[in-house]
PDB file of N, CA and C in Angstrom:
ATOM      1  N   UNK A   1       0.851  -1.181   0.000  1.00  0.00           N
ATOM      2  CA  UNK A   1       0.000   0.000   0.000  1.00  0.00           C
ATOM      3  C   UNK A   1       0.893   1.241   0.000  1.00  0.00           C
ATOM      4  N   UNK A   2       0.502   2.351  -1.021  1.00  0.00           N
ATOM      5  CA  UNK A   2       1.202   2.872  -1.071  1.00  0.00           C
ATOM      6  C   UNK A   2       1.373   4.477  -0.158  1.00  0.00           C
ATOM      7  N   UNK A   3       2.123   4.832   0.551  1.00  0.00           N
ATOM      8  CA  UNK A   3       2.171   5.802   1.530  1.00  0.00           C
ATOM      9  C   UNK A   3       1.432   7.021   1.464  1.00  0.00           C
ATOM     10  N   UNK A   4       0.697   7.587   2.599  1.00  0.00           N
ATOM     11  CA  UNK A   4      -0.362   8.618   2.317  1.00  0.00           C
ATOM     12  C   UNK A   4       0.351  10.183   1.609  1.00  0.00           C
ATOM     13  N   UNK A   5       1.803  10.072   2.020  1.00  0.00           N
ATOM     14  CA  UNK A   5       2.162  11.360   1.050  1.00  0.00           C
ATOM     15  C   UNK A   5       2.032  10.989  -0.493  1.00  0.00           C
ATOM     16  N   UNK A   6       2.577   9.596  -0.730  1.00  0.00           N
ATOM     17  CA  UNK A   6       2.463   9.571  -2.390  1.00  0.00           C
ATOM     18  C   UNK A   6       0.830   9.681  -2.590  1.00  0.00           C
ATOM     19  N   UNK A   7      -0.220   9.333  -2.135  1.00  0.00           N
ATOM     20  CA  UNK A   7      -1.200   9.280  -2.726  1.00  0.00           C
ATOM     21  C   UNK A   7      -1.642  10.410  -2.651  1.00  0.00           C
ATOM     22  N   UNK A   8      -1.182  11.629  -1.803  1.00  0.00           N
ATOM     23  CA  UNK A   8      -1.829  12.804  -1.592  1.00  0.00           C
ATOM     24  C   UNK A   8      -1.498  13.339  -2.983  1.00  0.00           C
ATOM     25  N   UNK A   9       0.047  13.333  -3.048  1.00  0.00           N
ATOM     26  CA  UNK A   9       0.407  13.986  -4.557  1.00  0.00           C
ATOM     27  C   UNK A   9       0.775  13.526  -5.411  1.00  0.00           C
ATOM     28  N   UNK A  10      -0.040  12.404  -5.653  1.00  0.00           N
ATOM     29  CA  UNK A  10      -0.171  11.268  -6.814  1.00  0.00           C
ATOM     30  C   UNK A  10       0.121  11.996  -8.221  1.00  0.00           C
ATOM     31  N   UNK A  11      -1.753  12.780  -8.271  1.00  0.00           N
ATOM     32  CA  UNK A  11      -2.531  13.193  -8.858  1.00  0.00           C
ATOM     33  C   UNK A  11      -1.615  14.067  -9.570  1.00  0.00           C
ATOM     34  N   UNK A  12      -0.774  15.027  -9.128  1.00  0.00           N
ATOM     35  CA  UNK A  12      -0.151  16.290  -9.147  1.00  0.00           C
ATOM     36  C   UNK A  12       1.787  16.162 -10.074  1.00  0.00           C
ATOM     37  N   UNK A  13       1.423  14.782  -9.603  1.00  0.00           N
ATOM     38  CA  UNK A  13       3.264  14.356 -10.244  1.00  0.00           C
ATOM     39  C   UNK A  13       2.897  14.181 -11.688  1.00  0.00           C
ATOM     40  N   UNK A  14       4.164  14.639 -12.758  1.00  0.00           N
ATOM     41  CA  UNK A  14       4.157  15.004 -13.740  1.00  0.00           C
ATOM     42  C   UNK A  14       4.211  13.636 -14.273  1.00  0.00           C
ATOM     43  N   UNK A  15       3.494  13.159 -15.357  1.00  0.00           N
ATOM     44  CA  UNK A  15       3.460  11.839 -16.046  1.00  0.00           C
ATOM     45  C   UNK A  15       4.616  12.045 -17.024  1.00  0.00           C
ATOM     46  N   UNK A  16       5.849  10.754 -17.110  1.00  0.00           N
ATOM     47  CA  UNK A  16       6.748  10.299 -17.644  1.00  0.00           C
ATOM     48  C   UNK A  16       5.864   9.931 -19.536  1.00  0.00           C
ATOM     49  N   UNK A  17       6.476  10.223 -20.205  1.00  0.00           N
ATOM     50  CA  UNK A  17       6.148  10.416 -21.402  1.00  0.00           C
ATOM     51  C   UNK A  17       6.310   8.875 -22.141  1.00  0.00           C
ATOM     52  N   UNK A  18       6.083   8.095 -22.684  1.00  0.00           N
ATOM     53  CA  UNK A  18       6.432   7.108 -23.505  1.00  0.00           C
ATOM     54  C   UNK A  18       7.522   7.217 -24.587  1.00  0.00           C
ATOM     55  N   UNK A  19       8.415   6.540 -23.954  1.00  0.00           N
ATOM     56  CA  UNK A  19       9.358   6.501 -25.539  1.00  0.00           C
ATOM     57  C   UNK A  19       9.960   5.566 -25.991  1.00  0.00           C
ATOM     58  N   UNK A  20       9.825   5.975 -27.395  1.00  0.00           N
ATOM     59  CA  UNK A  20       9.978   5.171 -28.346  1.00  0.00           C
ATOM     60  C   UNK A  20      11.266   4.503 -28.731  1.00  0.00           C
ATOM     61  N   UNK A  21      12.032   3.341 -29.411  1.00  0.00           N
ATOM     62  CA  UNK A  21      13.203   3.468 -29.403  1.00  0.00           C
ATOM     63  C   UNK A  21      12.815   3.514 -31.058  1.00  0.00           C
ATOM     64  N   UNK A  22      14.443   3.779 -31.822  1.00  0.00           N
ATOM     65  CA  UNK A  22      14.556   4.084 -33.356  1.00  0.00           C
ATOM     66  C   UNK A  22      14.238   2.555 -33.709  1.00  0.00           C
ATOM     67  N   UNK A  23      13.796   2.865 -35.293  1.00  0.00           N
ATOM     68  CA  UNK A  23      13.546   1.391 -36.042  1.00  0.00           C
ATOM     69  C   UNK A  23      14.730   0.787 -36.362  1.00  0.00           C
ATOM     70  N   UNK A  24      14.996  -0.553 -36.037  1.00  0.00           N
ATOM     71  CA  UNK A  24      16.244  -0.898 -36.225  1.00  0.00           C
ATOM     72  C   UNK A  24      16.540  -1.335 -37.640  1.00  0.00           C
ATOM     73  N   UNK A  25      17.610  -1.248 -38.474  1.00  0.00           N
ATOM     74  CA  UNK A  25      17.645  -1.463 -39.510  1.00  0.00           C
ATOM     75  C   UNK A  25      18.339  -3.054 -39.741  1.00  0.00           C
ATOM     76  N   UNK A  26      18.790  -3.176 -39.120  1.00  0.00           N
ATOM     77  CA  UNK A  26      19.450  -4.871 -39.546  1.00  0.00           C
ATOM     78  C   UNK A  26      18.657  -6.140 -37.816  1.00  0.00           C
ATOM     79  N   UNK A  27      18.826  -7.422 -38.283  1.00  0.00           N
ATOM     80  CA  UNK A  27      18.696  -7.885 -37.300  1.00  0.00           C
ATOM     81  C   UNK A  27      19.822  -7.619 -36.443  1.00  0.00           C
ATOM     82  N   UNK A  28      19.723  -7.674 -34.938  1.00  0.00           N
ATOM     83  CA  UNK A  28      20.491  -7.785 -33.395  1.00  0.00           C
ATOM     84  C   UNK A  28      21.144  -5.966 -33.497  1.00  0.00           C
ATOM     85  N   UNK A  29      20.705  -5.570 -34.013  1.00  0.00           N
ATOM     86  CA  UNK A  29      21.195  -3.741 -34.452  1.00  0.00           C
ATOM     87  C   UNK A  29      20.806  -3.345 -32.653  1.00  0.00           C
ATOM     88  N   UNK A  30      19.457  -3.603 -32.786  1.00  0.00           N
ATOM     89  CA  UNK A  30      18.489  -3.167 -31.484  1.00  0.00           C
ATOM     90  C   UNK A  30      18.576  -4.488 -30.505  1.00  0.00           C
ATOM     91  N   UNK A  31      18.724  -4.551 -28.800  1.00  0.00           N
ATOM     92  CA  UNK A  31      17.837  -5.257 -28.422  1.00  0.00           C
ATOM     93  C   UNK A  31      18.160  -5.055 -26.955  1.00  0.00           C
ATOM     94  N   UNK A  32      16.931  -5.914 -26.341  1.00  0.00           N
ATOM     95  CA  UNK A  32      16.592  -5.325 -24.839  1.00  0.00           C
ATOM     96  C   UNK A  32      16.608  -6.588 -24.125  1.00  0.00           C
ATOM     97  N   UNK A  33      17.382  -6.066 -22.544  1.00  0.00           N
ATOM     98  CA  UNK A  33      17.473  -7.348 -22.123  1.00  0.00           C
ATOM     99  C   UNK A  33      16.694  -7.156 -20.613  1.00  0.00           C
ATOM    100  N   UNK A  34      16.379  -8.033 -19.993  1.00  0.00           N
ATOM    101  CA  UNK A  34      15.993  -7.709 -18.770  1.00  0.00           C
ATOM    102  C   UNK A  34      16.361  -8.992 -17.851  1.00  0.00           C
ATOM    103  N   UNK A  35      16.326  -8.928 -16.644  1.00  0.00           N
ATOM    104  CA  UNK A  35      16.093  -9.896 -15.488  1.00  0.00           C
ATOM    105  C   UNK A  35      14.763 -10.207 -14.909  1.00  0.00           C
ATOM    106  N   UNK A  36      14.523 -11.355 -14.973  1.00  0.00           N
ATOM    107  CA  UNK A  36      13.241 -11.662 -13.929  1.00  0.00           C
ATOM    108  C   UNK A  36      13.534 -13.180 -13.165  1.00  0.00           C
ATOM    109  N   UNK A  37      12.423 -13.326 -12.207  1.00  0.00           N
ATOM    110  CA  UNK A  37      12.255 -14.340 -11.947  1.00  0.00           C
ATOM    111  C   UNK A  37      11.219 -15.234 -11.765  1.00  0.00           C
ATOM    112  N   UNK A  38      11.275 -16.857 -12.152  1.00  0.00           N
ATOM    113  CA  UNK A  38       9.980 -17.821 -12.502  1.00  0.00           C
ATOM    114  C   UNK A  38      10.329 -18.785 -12.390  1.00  0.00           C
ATOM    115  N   UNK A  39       8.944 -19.219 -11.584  1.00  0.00           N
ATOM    116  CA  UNK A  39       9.845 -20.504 -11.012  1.00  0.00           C
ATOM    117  C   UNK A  39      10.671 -20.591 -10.027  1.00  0.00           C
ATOM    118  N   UNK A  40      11.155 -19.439  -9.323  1.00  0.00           N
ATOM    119  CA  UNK A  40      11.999 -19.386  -8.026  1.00  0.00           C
ATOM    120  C   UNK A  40      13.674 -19.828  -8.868  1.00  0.00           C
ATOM    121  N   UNK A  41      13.557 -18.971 -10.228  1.00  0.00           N
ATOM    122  CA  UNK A  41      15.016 -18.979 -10.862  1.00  0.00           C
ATOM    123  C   UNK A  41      14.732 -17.924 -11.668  1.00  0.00           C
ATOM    124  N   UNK A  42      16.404 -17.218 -11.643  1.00  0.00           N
ATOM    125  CA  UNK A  42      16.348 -15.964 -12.435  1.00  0.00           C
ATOM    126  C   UNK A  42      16.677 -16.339 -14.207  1.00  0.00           C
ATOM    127  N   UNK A  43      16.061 -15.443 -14.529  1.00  0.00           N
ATOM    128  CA  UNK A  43      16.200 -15.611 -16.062  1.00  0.00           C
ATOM    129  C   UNK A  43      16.083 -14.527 -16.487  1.00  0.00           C
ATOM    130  N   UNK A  44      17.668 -14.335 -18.027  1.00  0.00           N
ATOM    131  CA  UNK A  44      17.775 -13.394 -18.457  1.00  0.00           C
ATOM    132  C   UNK A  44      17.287 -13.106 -19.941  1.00  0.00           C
ATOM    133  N   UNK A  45      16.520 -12.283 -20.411  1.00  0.00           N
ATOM    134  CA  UNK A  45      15.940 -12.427 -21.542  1.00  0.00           C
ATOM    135  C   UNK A  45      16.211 -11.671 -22.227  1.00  0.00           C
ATOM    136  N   UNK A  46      16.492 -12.011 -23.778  1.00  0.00           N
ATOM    137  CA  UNK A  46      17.387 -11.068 -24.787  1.00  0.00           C
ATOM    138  C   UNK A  46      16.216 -11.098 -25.971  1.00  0.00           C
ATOM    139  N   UNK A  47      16.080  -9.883 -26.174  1.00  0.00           N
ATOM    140  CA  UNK A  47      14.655  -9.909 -27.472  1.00  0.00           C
ATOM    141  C   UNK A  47      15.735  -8.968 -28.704  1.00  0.00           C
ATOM    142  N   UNK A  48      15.859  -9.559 -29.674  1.00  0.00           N
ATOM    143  CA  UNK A  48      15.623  -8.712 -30.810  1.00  0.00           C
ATOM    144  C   UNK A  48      14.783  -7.712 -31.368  1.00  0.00           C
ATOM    145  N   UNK A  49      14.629  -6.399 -31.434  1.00  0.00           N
ATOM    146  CA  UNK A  49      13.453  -5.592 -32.244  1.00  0.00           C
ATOM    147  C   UNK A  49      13.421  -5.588 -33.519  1.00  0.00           C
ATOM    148  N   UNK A  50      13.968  -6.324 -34.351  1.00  0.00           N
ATOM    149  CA  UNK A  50      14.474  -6.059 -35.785  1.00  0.00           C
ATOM    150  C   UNK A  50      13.458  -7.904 -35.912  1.00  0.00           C
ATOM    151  N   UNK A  51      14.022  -8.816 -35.294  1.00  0.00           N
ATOM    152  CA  UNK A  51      13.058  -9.863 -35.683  1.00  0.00           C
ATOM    153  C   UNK A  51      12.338 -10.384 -34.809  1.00  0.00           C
ATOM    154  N   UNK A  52      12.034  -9.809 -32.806  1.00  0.00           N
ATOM    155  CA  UNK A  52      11.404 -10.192 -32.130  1.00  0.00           C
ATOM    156  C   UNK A  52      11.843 -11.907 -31.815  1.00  0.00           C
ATOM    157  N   UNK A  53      13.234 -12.071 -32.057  1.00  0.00           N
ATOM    158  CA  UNK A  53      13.485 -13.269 -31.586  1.00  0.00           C
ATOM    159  C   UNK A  53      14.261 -13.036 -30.448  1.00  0.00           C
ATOM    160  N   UNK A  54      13.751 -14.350 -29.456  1.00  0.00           N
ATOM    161  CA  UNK A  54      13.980 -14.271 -27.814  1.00  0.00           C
ATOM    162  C   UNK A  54      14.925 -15.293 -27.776  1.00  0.00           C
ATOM    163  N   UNK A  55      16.047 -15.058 -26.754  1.00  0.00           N
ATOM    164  CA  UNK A  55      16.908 -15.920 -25.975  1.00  0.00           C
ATOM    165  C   UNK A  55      16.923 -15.988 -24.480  1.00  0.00           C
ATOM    166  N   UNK A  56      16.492 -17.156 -23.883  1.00  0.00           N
ATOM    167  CA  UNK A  56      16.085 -17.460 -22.100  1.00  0.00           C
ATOM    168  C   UNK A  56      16.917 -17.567 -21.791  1.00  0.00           C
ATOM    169  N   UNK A  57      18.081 -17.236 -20.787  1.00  0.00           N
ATOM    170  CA  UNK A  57      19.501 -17.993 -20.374  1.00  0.00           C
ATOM    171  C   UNK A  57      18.492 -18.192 -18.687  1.00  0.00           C
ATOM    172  N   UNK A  58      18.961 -18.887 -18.222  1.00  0.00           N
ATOM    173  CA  UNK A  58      18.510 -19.305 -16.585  1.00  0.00           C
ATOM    174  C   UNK A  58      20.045 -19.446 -16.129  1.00  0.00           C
ATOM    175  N   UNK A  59      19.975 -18.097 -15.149  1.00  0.00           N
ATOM    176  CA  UNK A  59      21.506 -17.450 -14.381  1.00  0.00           C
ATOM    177  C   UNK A  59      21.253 -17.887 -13.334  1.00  0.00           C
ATOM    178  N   UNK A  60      22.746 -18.410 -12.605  1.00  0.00           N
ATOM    179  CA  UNK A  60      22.813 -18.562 -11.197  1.00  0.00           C
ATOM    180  C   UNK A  60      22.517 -17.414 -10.575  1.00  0.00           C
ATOM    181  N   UNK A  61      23.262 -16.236 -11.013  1.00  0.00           N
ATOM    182  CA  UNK A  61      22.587 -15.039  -9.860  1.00  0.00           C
ATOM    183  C   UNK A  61      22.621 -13.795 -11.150  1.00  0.00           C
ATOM    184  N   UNK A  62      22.378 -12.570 -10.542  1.00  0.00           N
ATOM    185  CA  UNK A  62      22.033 -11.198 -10.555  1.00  0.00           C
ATOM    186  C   UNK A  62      23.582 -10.397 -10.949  1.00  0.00           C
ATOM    187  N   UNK A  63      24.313 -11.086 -10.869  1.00  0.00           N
ATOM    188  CA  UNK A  63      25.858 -10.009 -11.144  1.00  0.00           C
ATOM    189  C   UNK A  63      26.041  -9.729 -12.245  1.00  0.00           C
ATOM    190  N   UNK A  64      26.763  -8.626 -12.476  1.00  0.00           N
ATOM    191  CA  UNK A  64      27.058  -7.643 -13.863  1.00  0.00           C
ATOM    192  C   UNK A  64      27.849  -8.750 -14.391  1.00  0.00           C
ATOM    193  N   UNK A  65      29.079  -9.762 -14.335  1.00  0.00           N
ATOM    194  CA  UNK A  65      29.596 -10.631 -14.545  1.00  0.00           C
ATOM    195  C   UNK A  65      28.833 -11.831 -15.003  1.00  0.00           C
ATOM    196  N   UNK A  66      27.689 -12.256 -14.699  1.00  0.00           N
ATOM    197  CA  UNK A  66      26.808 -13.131 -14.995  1.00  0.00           C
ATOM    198  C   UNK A  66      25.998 -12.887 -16.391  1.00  0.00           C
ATOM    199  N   UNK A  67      25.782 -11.473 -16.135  1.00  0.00           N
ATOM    200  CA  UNK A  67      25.002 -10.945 -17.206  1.00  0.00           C
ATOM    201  C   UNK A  67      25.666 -11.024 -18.541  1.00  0.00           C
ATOM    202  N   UNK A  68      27.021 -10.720 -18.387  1.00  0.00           N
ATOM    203  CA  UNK A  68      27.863 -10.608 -19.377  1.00  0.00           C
ATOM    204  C   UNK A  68      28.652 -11.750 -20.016  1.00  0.00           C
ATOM    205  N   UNK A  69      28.703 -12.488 -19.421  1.00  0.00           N
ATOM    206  CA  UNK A  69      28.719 -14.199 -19.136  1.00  0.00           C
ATOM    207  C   UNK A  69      28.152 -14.827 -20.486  1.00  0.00           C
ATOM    208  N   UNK A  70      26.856 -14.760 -19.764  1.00  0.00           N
ATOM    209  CA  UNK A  70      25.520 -15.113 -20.900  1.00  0.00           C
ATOM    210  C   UNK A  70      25.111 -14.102 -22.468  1.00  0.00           C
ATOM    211  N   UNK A  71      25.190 -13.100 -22.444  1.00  0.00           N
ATOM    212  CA  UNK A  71      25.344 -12.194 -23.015  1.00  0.00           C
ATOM    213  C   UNK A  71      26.548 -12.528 -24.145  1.00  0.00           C
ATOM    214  N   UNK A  72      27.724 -12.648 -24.088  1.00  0.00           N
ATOM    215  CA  UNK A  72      28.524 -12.833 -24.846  1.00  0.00           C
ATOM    216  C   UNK A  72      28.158 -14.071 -26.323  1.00  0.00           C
ATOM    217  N   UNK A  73      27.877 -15.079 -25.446  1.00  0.00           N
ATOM    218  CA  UNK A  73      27.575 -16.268 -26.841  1.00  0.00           C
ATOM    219  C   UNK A  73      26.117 -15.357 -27.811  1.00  0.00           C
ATOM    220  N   UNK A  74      25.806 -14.710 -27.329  1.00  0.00           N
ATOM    221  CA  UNK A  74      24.565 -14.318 -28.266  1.00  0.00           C
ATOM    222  C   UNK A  74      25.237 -13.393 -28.939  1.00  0.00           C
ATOM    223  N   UNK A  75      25.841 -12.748 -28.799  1.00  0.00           N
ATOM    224  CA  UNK A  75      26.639 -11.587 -29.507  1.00  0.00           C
ATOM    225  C   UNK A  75      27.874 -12.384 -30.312  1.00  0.00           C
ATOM    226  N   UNK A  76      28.320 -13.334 -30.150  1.00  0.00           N
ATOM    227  CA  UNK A  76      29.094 -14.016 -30.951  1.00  0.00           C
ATOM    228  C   UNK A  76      28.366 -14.816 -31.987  1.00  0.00           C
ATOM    229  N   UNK A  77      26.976 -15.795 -31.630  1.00  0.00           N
ATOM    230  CA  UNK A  77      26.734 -16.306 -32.497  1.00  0.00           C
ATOM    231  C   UNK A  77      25.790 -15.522 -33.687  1.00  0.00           C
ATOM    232  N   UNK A  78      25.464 -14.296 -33.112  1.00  0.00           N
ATOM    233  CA  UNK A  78      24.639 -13.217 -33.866  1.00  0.00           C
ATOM    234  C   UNK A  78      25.441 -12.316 -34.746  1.00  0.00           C
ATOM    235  N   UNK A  79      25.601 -10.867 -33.619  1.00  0.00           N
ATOM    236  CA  UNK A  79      26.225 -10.188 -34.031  1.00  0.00           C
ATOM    237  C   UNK A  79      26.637  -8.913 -33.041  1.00  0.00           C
ATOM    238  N   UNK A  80      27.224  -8.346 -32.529  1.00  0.00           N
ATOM    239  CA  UNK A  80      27.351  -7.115 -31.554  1.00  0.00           C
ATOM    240  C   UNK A  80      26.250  -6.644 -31.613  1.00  0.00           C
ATOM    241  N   UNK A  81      25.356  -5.511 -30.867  1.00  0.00           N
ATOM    242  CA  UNK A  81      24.244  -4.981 -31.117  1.00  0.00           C
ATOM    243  C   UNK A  81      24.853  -3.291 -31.035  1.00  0.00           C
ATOM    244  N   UNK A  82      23.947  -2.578 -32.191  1.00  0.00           N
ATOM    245  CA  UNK A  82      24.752  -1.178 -31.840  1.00  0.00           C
ATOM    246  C   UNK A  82      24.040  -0.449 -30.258  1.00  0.00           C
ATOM    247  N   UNK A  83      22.739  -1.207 -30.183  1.00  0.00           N
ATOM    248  CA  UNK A  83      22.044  -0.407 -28.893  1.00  0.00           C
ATOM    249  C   UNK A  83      21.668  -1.609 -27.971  1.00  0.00           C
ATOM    250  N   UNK A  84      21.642  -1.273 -26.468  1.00  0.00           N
ATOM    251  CA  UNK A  84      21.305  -2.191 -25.794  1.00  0.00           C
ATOM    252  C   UNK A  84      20.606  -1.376 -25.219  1.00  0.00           C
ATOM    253  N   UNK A  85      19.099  -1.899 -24.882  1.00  0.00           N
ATOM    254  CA  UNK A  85      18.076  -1.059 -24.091  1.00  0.00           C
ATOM    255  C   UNK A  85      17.807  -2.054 -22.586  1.00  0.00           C
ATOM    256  N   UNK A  86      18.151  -1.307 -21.525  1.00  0.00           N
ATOM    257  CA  UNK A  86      17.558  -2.671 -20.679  1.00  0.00           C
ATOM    258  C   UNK A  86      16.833  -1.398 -19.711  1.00  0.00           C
ATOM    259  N   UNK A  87      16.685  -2.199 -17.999  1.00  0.00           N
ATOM    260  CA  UNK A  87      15.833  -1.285 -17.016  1.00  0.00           C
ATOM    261  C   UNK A  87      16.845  -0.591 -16.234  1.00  0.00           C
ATOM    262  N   UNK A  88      18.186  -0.169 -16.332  1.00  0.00           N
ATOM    263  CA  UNK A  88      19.201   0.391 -15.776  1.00  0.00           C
ATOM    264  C   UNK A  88      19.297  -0.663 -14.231  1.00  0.00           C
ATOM    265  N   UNK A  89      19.050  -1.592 -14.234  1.00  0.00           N
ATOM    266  CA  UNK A  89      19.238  -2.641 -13.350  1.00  0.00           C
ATOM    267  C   UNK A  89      20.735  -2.255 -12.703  1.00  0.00           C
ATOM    268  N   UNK A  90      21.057  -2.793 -11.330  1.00  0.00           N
ATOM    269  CA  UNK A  90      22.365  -2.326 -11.395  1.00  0.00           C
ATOM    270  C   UNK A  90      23.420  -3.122 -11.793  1.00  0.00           C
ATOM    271  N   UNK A  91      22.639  -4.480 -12.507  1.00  0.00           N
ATOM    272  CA  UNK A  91      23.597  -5.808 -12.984  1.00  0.00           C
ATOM    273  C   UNK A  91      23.974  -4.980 -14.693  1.00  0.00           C
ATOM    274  N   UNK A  92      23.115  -4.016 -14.785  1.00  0.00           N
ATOM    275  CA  UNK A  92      23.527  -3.196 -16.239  1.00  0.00           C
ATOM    276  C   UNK A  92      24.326  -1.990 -16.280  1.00  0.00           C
ATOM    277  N   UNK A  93      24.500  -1.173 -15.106  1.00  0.00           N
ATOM    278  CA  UNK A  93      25.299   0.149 -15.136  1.00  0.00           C
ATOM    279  C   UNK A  93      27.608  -0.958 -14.381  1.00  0.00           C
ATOM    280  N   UNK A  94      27.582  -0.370 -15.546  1.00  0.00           N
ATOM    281  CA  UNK A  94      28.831  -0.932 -14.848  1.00  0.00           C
ATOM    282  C   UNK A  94      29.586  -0.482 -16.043  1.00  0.00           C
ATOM    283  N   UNK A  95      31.191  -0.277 -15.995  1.00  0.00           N
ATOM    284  CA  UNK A  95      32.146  -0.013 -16.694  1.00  0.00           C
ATOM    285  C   UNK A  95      32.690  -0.955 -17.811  1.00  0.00           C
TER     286      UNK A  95
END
């Protein structure tokens, strides 16, 4: 439940805009990755926007090292991507 100050000035907070990403021109050009979990196991999911094709990896854990781990064979057997869109996770901000 969410706290009586946020709901007081719910109403009043400025709505975040939708955006769009560019049309990608080749396949793996574009793609977005995220973390979740199902099943009581994390899984990392890699979508293409150019052909909407998905890759599941099921990670031992959450580390920027893990991510990149898994991440690599798709970019080798594909191709580098020029954009990576994910949720700024902190397994994604890293050097």
């Amino acid at each position: 439940m969410p706290c009586p100050v946020c709901v007081q000035y719910a109403s009043q907070a400025p709505k975040e805009p939708n955006l769009s990403n560019d049309i990608p021109y080749r396949p793996w050009s574009l793609v977005s990755q995220d973390i979740l979990i199902w099943e009581e196991k994390w899984h990392l999911v890699t979508t293409c926007h150019y052909s909407d094709w998905v890759e599941i990896d099921i990670v031992p854990n959450t580390l920027t090292a893990t991510v990149v781990e898994f991440t690599k064979p798709h970019f080798a057997r594909f191709v580098i991507s020029d954009s990576l869109v994910k949720d700024n996770g902190p397994q994604f901000i890293s050097n």
